[in-house]
N, C-alpha and C. Protein backbone atom coordinates (compact mmCIF):
# COMPACT_ATOMS: atom_id res chain seq x y z
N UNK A 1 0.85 -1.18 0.00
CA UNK A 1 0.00 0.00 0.00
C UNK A 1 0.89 1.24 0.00
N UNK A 2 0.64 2.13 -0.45
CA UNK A 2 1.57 3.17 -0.78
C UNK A 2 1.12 4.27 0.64
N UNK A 3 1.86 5.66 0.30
CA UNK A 3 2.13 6.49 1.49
C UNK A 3 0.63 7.16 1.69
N UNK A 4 -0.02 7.21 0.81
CA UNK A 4 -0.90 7.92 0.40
C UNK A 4 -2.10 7.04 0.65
N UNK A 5 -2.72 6.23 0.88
CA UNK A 5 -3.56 5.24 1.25
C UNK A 5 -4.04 5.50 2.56
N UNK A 6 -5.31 5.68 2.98
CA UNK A 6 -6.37 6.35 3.91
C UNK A 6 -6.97 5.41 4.22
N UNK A 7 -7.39 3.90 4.01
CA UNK A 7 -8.25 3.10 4.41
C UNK A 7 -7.91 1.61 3.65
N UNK A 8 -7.49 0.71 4.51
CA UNK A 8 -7.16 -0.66 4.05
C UNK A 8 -8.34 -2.01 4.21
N UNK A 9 -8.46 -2.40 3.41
CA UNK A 9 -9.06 -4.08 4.04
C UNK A 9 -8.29 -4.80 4.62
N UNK A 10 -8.61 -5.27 5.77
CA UNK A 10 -7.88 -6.53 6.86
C UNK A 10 -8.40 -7.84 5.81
N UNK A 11 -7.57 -8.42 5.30
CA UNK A 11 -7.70 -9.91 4.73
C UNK A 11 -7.38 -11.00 5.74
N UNK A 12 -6.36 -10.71 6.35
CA UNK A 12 -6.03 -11.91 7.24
C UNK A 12 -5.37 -11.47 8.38
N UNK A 13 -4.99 -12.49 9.24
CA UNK A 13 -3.95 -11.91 10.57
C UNK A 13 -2.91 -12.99 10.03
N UNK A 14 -1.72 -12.42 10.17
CA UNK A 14 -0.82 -13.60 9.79
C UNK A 14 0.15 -13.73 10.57
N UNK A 15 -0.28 -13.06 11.98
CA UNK A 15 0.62 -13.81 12.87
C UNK A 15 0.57 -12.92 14.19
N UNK A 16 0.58 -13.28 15.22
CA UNK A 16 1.13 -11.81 16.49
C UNK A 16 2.11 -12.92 17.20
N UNK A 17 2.48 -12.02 18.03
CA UNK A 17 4.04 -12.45 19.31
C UNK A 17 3.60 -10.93 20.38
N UNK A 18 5.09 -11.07 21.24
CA UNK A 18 5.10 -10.35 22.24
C UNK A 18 4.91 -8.79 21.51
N UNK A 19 5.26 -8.37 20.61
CA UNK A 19 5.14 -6.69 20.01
C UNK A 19 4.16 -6.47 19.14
N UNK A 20 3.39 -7.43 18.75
CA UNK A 20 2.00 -6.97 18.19
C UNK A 20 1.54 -8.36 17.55
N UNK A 21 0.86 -7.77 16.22
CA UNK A 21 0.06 -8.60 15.53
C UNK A 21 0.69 -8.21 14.28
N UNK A 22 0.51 -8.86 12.99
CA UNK A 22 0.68 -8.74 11.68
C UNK A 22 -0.22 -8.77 10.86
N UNK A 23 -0.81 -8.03 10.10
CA UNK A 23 -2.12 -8.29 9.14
C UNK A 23 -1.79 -7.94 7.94
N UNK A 24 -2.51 -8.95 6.80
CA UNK A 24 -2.13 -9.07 5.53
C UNK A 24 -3.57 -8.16 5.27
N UNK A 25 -2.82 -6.68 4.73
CA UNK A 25 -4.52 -5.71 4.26
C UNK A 25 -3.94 -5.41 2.67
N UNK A 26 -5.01 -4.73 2.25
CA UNK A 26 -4.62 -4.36 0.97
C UNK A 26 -5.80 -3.03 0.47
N UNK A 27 -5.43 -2.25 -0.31
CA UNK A 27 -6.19 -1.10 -0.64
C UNK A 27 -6.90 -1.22 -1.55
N UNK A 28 -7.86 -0.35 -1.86
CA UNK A 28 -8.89 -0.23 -3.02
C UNK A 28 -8.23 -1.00 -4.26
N UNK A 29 -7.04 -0.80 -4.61
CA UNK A 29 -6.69 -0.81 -5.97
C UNK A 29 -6.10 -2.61 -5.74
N UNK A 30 -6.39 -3.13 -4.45
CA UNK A 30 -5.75 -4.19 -4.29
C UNK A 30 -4.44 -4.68 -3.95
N UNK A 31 -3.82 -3.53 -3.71
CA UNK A 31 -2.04 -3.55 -3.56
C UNK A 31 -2.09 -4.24 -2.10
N UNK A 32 -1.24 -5.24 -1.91
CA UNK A 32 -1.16 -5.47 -0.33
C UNK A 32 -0.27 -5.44 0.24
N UNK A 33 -0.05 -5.47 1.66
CA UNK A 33 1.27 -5.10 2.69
C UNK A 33 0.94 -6.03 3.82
N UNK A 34 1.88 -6.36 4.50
CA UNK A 34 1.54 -6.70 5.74
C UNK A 34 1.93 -5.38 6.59
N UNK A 35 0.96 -5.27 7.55
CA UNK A 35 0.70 -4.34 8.79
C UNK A 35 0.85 -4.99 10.20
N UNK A 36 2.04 -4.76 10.77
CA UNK A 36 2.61 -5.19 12.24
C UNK A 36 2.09 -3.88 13.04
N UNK A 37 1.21 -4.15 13.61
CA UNK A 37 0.58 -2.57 14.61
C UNK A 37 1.43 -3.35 15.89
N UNK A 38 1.88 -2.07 16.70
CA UNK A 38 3.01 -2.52 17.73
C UNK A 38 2.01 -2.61 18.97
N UNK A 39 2.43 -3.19 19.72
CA UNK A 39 1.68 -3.04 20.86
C UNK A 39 2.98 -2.07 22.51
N UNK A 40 1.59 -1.83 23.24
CA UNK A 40 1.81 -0.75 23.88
C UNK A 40 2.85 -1.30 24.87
N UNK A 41 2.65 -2.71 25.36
CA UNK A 41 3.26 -3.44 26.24
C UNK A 41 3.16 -2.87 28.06
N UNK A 42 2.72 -1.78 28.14
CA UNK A 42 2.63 -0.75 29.11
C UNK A 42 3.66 -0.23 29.29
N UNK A 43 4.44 0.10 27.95
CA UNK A 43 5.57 1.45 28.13
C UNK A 43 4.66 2.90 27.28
N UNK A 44 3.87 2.44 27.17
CA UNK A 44 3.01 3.82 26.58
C UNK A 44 2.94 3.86 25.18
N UNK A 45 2.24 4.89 24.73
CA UNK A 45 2.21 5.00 22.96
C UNK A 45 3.60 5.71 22.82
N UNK A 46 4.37 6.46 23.03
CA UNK A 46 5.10 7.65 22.38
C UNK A 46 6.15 6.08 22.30
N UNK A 47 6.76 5.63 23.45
CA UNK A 47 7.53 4.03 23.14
C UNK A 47 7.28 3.10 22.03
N UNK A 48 5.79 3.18 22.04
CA UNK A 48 5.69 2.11 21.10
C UNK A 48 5.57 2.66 19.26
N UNK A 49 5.25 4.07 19.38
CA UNK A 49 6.07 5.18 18.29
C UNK A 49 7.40 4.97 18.02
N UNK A 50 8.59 4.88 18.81
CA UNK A 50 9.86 5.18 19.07
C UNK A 50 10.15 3.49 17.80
N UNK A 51 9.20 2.14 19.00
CA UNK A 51 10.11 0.88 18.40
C UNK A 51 9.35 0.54 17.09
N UNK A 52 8.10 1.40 16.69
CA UNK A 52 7.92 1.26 15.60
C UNK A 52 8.74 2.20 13.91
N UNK A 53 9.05 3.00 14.51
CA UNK A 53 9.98 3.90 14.02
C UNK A 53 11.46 2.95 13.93
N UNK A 54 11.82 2.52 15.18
CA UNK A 54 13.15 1.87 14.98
C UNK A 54 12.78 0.32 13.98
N UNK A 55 12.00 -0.34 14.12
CA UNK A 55 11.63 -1.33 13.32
C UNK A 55 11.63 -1.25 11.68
N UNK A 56 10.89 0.01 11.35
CA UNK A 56 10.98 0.75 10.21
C UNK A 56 12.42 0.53 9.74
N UNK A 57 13.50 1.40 10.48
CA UNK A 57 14.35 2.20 9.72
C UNK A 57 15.58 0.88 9.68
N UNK A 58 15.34 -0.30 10.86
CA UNK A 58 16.21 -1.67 10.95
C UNK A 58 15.79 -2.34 9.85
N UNK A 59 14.80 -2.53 8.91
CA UNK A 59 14.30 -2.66 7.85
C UNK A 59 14.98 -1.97 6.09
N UNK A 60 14.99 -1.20 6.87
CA UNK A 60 15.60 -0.03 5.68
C UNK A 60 17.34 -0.16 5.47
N UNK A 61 17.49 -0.35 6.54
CA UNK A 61 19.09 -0.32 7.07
C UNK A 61 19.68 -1.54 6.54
N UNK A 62 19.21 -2.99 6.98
CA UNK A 62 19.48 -3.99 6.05
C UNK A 62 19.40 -4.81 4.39
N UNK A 63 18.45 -4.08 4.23
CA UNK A 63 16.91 -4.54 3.63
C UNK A 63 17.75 -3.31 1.92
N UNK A 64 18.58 -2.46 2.60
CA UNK A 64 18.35 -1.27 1.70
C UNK A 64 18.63 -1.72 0.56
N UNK A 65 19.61 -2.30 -0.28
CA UNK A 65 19.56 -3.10 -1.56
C UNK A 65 17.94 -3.81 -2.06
N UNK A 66 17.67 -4.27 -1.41
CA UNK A 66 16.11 -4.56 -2.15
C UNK A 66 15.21 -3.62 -2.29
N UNK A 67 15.17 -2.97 -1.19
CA UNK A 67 14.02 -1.28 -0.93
C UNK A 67 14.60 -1.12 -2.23
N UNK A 68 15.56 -1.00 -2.69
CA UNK A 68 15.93 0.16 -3.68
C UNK A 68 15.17 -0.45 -5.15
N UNK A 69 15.85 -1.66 -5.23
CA UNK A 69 15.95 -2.68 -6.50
C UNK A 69 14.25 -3.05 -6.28
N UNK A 70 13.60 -3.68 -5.72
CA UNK A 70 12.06 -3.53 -5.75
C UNK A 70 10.96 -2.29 -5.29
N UNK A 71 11.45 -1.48 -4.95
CA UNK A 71 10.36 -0.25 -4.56
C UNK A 71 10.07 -0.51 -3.52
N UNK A 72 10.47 -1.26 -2.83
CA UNK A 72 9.95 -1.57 -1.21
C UNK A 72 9.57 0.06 -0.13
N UNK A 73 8.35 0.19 0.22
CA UNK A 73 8.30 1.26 0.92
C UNK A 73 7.89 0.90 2.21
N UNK A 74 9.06 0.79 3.04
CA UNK A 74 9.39 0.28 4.50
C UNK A 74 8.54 1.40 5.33
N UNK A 75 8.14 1.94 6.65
CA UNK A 75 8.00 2.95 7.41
C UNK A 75 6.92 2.91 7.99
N UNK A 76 6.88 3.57 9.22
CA UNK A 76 5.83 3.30 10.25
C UNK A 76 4.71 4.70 9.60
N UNK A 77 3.87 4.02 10.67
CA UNK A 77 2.91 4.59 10.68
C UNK A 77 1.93 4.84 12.00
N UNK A 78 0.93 5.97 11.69
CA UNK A 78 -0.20 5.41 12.92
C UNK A 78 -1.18 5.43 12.15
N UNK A 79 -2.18 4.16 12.70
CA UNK A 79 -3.53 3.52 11.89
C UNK A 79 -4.54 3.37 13.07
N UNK A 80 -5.21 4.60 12.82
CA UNK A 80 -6.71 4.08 14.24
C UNK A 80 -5.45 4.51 15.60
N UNK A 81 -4.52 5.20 15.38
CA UNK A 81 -3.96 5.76 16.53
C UNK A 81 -2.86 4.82 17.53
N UNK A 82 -2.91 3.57 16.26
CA UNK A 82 -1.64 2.54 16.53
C UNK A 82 -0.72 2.49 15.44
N UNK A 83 0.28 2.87 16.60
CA UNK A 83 1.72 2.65 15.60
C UNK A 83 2.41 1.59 14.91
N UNK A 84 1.93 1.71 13.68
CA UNK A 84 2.11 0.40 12.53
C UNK A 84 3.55 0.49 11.90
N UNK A 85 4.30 -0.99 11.53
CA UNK A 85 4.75 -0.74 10.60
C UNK A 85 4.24 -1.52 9.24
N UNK A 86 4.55 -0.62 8.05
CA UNK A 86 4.04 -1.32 6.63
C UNK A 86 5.15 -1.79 6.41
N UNK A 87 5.28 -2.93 5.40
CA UNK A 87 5.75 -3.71 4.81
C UNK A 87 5.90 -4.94 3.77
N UNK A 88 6.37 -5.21 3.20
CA UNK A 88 6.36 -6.44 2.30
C UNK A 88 5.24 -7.45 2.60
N UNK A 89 5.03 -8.33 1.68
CA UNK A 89 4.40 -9.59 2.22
C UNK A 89 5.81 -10.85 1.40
N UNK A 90 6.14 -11.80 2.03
CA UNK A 90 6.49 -12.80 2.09
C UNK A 90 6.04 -14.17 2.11
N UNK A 91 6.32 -15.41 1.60
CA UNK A 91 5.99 -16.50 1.47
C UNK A 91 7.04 -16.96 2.76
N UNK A 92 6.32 -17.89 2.96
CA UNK A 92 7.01 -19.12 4.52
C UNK A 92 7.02 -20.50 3.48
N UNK A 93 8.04 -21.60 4.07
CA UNK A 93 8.53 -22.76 3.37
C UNK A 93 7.37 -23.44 4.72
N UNK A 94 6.78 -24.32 3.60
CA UNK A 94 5.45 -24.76 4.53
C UNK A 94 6.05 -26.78 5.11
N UNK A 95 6.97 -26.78 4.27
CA UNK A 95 7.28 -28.18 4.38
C UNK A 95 8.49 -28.16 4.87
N UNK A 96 9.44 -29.15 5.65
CA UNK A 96 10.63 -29.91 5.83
C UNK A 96 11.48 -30.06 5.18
N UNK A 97 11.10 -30.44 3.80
CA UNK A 97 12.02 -30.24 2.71
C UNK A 97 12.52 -28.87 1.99
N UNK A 98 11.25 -28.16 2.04
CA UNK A 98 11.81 -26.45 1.75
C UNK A 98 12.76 -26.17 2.83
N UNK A 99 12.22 -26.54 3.91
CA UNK A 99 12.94 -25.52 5.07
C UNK A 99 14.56 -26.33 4.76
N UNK A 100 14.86 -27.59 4.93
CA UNK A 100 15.91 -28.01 4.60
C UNK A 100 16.78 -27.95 3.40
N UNK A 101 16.27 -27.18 2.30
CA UNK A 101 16.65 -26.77 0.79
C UNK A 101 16.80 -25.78 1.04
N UNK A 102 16.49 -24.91 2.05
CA UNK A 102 17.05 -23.36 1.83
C UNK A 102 18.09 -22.99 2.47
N UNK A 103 18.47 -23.92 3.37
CA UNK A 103 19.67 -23.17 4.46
C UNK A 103 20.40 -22.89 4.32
N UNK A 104 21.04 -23.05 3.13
CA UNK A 104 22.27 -21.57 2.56
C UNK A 104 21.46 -20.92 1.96
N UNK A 105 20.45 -20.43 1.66
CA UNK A 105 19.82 -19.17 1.33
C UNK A 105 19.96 -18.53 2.74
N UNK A 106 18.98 -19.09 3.63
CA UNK A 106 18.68 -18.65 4.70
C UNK A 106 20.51 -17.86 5.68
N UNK A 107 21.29 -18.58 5.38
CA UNK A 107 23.00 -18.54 5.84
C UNK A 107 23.08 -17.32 4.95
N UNK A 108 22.87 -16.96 3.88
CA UNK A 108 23.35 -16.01 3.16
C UNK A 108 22.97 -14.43 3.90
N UNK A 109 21.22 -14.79 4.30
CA UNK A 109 20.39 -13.72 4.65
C UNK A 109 20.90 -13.31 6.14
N UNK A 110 21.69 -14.53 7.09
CA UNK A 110 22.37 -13.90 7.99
C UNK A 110 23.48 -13.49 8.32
N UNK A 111 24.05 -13.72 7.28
CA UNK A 111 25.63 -12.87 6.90
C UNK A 111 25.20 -11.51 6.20
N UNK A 112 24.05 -11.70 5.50
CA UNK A 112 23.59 -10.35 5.24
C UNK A 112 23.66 -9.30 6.57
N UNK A 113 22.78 -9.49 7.69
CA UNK A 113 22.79 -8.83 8.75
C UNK A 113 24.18 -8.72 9.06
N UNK A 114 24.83 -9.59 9.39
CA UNK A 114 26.18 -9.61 9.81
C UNK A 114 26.95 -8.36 9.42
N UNK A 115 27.25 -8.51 7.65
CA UNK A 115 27.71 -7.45 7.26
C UNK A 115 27.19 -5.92 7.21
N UNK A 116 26.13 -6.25 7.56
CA UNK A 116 25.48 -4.42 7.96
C UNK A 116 25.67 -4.28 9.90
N UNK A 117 26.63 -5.01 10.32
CA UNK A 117 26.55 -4.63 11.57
C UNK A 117 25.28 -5.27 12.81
N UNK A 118 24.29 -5.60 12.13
CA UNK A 118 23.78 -6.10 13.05
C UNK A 118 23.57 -7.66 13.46
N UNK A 119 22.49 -8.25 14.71
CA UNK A 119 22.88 -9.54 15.27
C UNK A 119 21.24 -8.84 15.41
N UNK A 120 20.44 -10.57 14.96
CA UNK A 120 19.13 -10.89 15.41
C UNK A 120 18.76 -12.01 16.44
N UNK A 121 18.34 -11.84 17.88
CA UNK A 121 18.21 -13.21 18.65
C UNK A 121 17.03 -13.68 18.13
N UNK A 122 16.13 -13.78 17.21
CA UNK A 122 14.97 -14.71 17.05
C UNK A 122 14.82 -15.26 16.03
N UNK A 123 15.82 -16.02 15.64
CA UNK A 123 15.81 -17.01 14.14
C UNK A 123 14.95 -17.75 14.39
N UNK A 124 13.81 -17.97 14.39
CA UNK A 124 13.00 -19.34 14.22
C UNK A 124 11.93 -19.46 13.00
N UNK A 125 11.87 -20.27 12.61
CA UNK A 125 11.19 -20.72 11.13
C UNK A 125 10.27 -19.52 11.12
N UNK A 126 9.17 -19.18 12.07
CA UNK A 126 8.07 -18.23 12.10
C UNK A 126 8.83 -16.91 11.44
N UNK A 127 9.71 -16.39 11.35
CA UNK A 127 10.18 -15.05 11.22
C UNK A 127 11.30 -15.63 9.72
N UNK A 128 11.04 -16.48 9.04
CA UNK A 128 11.88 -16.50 7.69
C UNK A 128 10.94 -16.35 7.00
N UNK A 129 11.22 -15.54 5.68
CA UNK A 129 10.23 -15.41 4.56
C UNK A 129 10.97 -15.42 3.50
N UNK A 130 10.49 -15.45 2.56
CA UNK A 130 10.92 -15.60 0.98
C UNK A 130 10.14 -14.83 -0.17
N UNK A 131 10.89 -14.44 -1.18
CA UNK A 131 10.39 -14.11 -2.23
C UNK A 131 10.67 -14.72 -3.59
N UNK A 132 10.31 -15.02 -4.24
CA UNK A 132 11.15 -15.06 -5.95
C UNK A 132 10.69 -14.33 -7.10
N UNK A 133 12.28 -13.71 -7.70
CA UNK A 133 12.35 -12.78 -8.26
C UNK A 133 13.40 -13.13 -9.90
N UNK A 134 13.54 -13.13 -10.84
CA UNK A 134 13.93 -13.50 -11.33
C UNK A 134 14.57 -15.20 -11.58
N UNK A 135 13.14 -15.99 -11.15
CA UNK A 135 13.89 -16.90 -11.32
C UNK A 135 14.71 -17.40 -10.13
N UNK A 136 14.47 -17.17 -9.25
CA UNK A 136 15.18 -17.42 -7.47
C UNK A 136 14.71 -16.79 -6.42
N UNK A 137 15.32 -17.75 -5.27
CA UNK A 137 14.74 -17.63 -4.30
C UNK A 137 15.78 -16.61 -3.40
N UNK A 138 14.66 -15.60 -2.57
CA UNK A 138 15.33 -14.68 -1.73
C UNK A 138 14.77 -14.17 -0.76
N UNK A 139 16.29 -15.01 0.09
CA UNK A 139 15.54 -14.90 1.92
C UNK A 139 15.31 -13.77 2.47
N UNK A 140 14.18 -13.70 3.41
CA UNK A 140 13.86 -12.18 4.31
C UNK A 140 14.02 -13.12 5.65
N UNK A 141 14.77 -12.46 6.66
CA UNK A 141 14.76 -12.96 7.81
C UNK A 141 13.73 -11.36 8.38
N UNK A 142 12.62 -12.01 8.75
CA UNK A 142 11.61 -11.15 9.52
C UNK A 142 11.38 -10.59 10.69
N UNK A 143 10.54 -9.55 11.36
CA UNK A 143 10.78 -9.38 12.28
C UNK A 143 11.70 -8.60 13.35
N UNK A 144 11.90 -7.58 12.61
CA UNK A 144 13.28 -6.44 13.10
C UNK A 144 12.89 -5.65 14.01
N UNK A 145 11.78 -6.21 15.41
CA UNK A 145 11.71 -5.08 16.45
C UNK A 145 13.03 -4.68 16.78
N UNK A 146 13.13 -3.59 17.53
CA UNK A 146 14.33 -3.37 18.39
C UNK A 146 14.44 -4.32 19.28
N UNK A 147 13.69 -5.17 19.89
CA UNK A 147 14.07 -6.50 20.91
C UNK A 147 14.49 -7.30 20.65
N UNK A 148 14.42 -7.50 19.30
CA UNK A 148 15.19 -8.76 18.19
C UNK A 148 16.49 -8.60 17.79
N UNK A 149 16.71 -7.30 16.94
CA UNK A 149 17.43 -6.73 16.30
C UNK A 149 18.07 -5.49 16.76
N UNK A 150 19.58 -5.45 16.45
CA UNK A 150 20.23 -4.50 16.66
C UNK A 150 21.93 -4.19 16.43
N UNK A 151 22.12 -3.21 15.91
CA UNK A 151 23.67 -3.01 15.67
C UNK A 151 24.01 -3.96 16.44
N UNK A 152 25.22 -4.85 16.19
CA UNK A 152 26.28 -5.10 16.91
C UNK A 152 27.13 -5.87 16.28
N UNK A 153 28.87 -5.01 16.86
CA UNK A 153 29.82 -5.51 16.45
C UNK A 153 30.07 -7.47 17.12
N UNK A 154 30.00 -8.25 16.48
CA UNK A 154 30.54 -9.29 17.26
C UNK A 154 31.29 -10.32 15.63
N UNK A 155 31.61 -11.40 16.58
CA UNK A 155 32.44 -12.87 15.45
C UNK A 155 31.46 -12.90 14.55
N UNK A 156 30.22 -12.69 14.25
CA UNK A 156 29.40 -13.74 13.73
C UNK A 156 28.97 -15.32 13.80
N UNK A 157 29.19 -15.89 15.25
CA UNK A 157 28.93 -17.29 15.59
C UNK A 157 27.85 -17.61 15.86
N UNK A 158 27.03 -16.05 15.81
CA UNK A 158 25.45 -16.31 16.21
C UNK A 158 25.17 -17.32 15.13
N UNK A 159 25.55 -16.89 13.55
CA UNK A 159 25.34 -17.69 12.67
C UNK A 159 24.78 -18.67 12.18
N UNK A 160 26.36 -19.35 12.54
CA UNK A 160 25.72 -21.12 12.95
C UNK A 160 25.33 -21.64 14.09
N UNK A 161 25.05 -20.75 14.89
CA UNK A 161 24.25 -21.53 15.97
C UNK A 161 22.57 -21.22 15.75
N UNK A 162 22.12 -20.13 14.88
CA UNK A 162 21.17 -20.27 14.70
C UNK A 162 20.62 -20.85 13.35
N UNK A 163 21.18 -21.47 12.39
CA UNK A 163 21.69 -22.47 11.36
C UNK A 163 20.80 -23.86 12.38
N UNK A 164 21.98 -24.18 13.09
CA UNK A 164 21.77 -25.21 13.59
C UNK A 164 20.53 -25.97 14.16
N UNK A 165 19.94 -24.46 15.19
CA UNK A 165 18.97 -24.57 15.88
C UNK A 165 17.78 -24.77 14.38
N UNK A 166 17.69 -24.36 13.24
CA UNK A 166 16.84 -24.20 12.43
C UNK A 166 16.40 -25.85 11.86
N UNK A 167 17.83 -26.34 11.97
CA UNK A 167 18.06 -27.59 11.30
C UNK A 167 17.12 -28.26 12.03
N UNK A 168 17.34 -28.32 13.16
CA UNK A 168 17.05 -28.62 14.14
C UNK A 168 15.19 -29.07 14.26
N UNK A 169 14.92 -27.70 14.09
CA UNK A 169 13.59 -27.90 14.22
C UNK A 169 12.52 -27.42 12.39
N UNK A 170 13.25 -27.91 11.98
CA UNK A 170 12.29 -28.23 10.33
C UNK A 170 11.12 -28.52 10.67
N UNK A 171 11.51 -30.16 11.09
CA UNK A 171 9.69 -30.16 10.78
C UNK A 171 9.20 -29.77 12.03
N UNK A 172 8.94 -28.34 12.71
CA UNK A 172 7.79 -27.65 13.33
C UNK A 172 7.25 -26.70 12.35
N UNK A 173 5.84 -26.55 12.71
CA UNK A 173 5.60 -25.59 11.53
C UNK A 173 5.53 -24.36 12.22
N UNK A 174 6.26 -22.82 10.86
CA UNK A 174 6.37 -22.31 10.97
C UNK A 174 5.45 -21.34 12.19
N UNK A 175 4.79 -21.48 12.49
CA UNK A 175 3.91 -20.41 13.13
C UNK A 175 3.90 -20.77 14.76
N UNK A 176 4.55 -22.26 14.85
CA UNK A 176 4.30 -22.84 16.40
C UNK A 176 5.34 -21.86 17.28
């Protein structure tokens, strides 16, 4: 949905956790986004402004090669007076065998972070997504609150330990 869009249809919920919910909406013309409205947690709205804003721009920050190359228009918002962020929609690997066919995609997408400086603690199947674009597949590791995500200098061993843990648990499905 673009910047300019005043009123969405809710199609689906496609997921919540501890910082909100996610909804797959889309506008008059049919364009769709997923919408993560943050929740307040009882640090207040102007906070939950702040980590929707930081979610936004941790998006932008990694992400910025695709924003550019697909038109991706990352950035928060307030909707009904909750601070949203818009974003992409993504496909999830629904089977064992996807999830186990992608893990050097998925390895690529966290050396991606790596090399922009940051470290994500919540690799789990629920927060990988995918797109294909020419003919291939290309990982989104999802989910860039500030509680997840954030600058940091380190080895990169988070890596393969969250590699591992993935291997690990294939066949759960994504959403458990």
């Amino acid at each position: 949905i673009g910047i300019k869009t005043k009123n969405v249809f809710v199609v689906s919920l496609l997921g919540s956790g501890a910082d909100g919910k996610v909804l797959l909406v889309a506008n008059s013309k049919g364009h769709v986004s997923a919408m993560k409205l943050i929740k307040e947690n009882g640090n207040g709205r102007e906070n939950a402004i702040k980590e929707a804003n930081q979610e936004a721009q941790n998006w932008n920050a990694v992400y910025e090669d695709y924003c550019k190359l697909y038109g991706w228009s990352i950035r928060n918002e307030l909707w009904m007076g909750i601070p949203a962020v818009i974003m992409p929609v993504f496909n999830q690997f629904t089977t064992k065998e996807e999830r186990l066919g992608n893990l050097d995609g998925i390895r690529k997408c966290l050396q991606l972070f790596h090399s922009k400086g940051y470290f994500h603690d919540d690799v789990y199947w629920r927060n990988i997504g995918y797109f294909k674009a020419d003919g291939k597949i290309t990982i989104i590791l999802l989910d860039l609150h500030p509680n997840r995500v954030c600058e940091q200098k380190n080895n990169g061993s988070w890596i393969n330990t969250a590699i591992n843990d993935l291997e690990k648990r294939a066949n759960i499905e994504p959403w458990s």
